[in-house]
C-alpha atoms as a PDB file:
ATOM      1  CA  UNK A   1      -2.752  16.581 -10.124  1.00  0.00           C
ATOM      2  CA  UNK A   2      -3.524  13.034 -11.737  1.00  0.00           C
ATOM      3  CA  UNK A   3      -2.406   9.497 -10.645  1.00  0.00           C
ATOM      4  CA  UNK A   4      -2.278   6.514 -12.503  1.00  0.00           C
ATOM      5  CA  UNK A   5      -0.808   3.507 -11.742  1.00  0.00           C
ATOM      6  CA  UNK A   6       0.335  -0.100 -13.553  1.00  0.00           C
ATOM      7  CA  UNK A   7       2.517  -3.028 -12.919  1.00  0.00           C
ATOM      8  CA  UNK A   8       5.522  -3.353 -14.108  1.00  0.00           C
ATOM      9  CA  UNK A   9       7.498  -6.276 -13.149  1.00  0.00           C
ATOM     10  CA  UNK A  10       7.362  -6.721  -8.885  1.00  0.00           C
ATOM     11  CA  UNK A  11       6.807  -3.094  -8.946  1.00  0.00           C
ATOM     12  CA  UNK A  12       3.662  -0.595  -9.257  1.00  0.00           C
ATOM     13  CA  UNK A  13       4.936   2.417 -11.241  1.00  0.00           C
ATOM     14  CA  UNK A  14       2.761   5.101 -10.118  1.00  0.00           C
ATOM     15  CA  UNK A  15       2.522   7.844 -12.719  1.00  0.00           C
ATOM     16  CA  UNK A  16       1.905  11.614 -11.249  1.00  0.00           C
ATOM     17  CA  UNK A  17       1.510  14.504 -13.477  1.00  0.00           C
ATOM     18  CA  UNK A  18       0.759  18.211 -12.603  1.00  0.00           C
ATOM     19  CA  UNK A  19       1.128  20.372  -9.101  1.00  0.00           C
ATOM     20  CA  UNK A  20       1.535  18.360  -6.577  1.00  0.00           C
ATOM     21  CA  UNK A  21       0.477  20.604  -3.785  1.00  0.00           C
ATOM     22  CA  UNK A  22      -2.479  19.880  -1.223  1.00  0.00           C
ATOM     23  CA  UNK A  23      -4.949  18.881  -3.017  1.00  0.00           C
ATOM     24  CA  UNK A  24      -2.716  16.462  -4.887  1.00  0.00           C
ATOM     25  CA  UNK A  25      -0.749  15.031  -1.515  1.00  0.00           C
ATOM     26  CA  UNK A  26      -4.262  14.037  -0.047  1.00  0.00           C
ATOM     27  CA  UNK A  27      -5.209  11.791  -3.650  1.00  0.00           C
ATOM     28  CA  UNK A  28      -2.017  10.399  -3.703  1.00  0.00           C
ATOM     29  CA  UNK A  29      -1.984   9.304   0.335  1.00  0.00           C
ATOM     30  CA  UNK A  30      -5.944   7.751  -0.734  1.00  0.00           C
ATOM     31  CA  UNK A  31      -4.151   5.889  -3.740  1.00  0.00           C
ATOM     32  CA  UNK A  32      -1.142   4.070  -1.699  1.00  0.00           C
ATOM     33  CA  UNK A  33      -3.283   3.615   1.382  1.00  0.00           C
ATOM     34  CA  UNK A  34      -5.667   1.335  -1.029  1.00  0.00           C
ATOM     35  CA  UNK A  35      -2.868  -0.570  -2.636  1.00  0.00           C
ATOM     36  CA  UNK A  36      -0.766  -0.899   0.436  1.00  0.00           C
ATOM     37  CA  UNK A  37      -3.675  -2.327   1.761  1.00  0.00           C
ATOM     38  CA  UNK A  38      -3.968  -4.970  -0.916  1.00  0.00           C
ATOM     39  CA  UNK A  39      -0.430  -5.827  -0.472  1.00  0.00           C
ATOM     40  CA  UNK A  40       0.973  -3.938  -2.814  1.00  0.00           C
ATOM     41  CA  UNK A  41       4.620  -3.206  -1.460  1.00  0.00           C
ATOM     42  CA  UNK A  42       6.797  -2.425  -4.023  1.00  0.00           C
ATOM     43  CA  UNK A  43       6.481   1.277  -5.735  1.00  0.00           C
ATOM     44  CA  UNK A  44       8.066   3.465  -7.798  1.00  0.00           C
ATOM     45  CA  UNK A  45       6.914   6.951  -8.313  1.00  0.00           C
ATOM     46  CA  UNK A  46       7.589   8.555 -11.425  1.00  0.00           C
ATOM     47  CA  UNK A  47       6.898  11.917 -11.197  1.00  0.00           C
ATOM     48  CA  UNK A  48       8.570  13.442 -14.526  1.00  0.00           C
ATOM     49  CA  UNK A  49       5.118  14.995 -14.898  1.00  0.00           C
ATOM     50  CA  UNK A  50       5.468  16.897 -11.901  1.00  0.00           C
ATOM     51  CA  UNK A  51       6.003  20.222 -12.895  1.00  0.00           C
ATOM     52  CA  UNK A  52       5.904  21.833  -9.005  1.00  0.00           C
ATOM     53  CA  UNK A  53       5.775  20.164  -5.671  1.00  0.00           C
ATOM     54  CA  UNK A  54       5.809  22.348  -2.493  1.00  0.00           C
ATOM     55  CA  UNK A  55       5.824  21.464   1.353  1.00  0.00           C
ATOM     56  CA  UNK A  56       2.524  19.232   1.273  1.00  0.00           C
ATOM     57  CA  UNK A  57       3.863  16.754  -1.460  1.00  0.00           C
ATOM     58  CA  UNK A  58       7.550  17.143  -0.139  1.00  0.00           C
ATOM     59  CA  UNK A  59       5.450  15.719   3.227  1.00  0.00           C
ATOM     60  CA  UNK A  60       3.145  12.951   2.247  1.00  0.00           C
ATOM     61  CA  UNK A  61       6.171  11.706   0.081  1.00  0.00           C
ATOM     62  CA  UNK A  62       7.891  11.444   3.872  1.00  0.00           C
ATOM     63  CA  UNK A  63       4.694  10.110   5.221  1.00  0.00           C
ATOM     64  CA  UNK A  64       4.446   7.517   2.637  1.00  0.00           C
ATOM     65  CA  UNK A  65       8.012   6.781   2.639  1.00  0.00           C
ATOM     66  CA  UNK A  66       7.862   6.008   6.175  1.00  0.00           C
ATOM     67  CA  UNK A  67       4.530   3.704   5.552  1.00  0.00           C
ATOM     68  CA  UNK A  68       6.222   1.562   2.737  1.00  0.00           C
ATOM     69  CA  UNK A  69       9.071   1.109   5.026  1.00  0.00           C
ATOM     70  CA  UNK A  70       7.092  -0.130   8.151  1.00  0.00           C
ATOM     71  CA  UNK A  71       5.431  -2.804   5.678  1.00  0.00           C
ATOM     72  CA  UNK A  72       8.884  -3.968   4.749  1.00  0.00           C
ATOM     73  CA  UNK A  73       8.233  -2.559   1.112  1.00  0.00           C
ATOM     74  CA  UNK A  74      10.262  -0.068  -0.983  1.00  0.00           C
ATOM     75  CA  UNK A  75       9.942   3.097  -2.688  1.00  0.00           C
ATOM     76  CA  UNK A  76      11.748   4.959  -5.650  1.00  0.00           C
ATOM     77  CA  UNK A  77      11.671   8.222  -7.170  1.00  0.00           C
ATOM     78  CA  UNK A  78      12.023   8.443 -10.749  1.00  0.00           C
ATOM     79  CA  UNK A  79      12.067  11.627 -13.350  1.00  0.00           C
ATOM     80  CA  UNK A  80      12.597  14.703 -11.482  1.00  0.00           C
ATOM     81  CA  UNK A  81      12.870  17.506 -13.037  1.00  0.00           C
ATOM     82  CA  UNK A  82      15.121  19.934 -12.778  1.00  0.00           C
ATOM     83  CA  UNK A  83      13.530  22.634 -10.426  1.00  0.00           C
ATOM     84  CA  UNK A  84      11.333  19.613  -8.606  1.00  0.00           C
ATOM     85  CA  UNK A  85      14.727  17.986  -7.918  1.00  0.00           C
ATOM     86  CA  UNK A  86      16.287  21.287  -6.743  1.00  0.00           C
ATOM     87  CA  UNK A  87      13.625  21.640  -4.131  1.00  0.00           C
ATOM     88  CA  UNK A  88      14.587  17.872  -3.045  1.00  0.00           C
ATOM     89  CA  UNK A  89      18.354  18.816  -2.790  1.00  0.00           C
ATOM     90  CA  UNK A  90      17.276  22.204  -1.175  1.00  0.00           C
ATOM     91  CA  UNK A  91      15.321  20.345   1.516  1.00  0.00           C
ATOM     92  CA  UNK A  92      17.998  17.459   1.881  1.00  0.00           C
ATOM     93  CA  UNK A  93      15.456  15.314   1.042  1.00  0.00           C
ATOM     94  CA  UNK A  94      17.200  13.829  -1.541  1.00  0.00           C
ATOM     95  CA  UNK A  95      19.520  12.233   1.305  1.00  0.00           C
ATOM     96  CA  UNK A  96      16.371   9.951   2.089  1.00  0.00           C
ATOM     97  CA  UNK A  97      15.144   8.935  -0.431  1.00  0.00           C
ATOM     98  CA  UNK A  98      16.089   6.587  -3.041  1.00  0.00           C
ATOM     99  CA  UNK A  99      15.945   8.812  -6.589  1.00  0.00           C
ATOM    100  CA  UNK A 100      16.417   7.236  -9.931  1.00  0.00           C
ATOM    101  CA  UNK A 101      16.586   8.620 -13.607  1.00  0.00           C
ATOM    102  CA  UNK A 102      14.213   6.155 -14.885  1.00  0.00           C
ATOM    103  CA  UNK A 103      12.373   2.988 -13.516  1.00  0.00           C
ATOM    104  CA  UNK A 104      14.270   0.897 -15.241  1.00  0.00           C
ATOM    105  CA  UNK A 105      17.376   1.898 -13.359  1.00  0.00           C
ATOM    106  CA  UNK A 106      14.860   2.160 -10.119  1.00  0.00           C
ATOM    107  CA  UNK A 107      14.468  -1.823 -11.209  1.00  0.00           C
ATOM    108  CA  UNK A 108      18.187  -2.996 -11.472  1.00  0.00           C
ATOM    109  CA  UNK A 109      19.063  -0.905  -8.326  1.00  0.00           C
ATOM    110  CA  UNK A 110      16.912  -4.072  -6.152  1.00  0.00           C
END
């Protein structure tokens, strides 16, 4: 799995492509952790390169979720796939958290 992140507006747009299993969960957590820690409050993860996510992403994205929120930031979800956003509805995790076509509309939803 790769991360990359940029500003975009009040928001970093953190870009995640490939499995996002455990190896993946524990470079991601590393990532946030650092910019969380610079202040950074205000994210929105696209993962439209995600092409598989199983129970160790589906957790750190709770874990992380659950960190923005205690800093008083927020968090979006943008560009699920189909079978990532199936395992989402599966889980009823898609009840939590806040899941967007695009970051634009992640944007305007503030």
């Amino acid at each position: 799995m790769a991360v990359t992140h940029h500003q975009d507006g009040d928001f970093t747009v953190l870009s995640i492509n490939g499995r996002f299993d455990a190896l993946g969960a524990r470079e991601l957590k590393n990532v946030v952790s650092l910019l969380l820690d610079g202040k950074i409050k205000r994210f929105i993860f696209d993962m439209a390169g995600v092409n598989f996510i199983d129970s160790s992403g589906l957790g750190t994205l709770v874990g992380i979720l659950r960190r923005v929120d205690k800093e008083g930031g927020l968090f979006r979800i943008t560009g699920l796939i189909q079978n990532v956003l199936f395992t989402f509805k599966m889980t009823h995790l898609d009840r939590i958290f806040d899941i967007y076509e695009t970051a634009a509309a992640a944007m305007a939803a503030v």
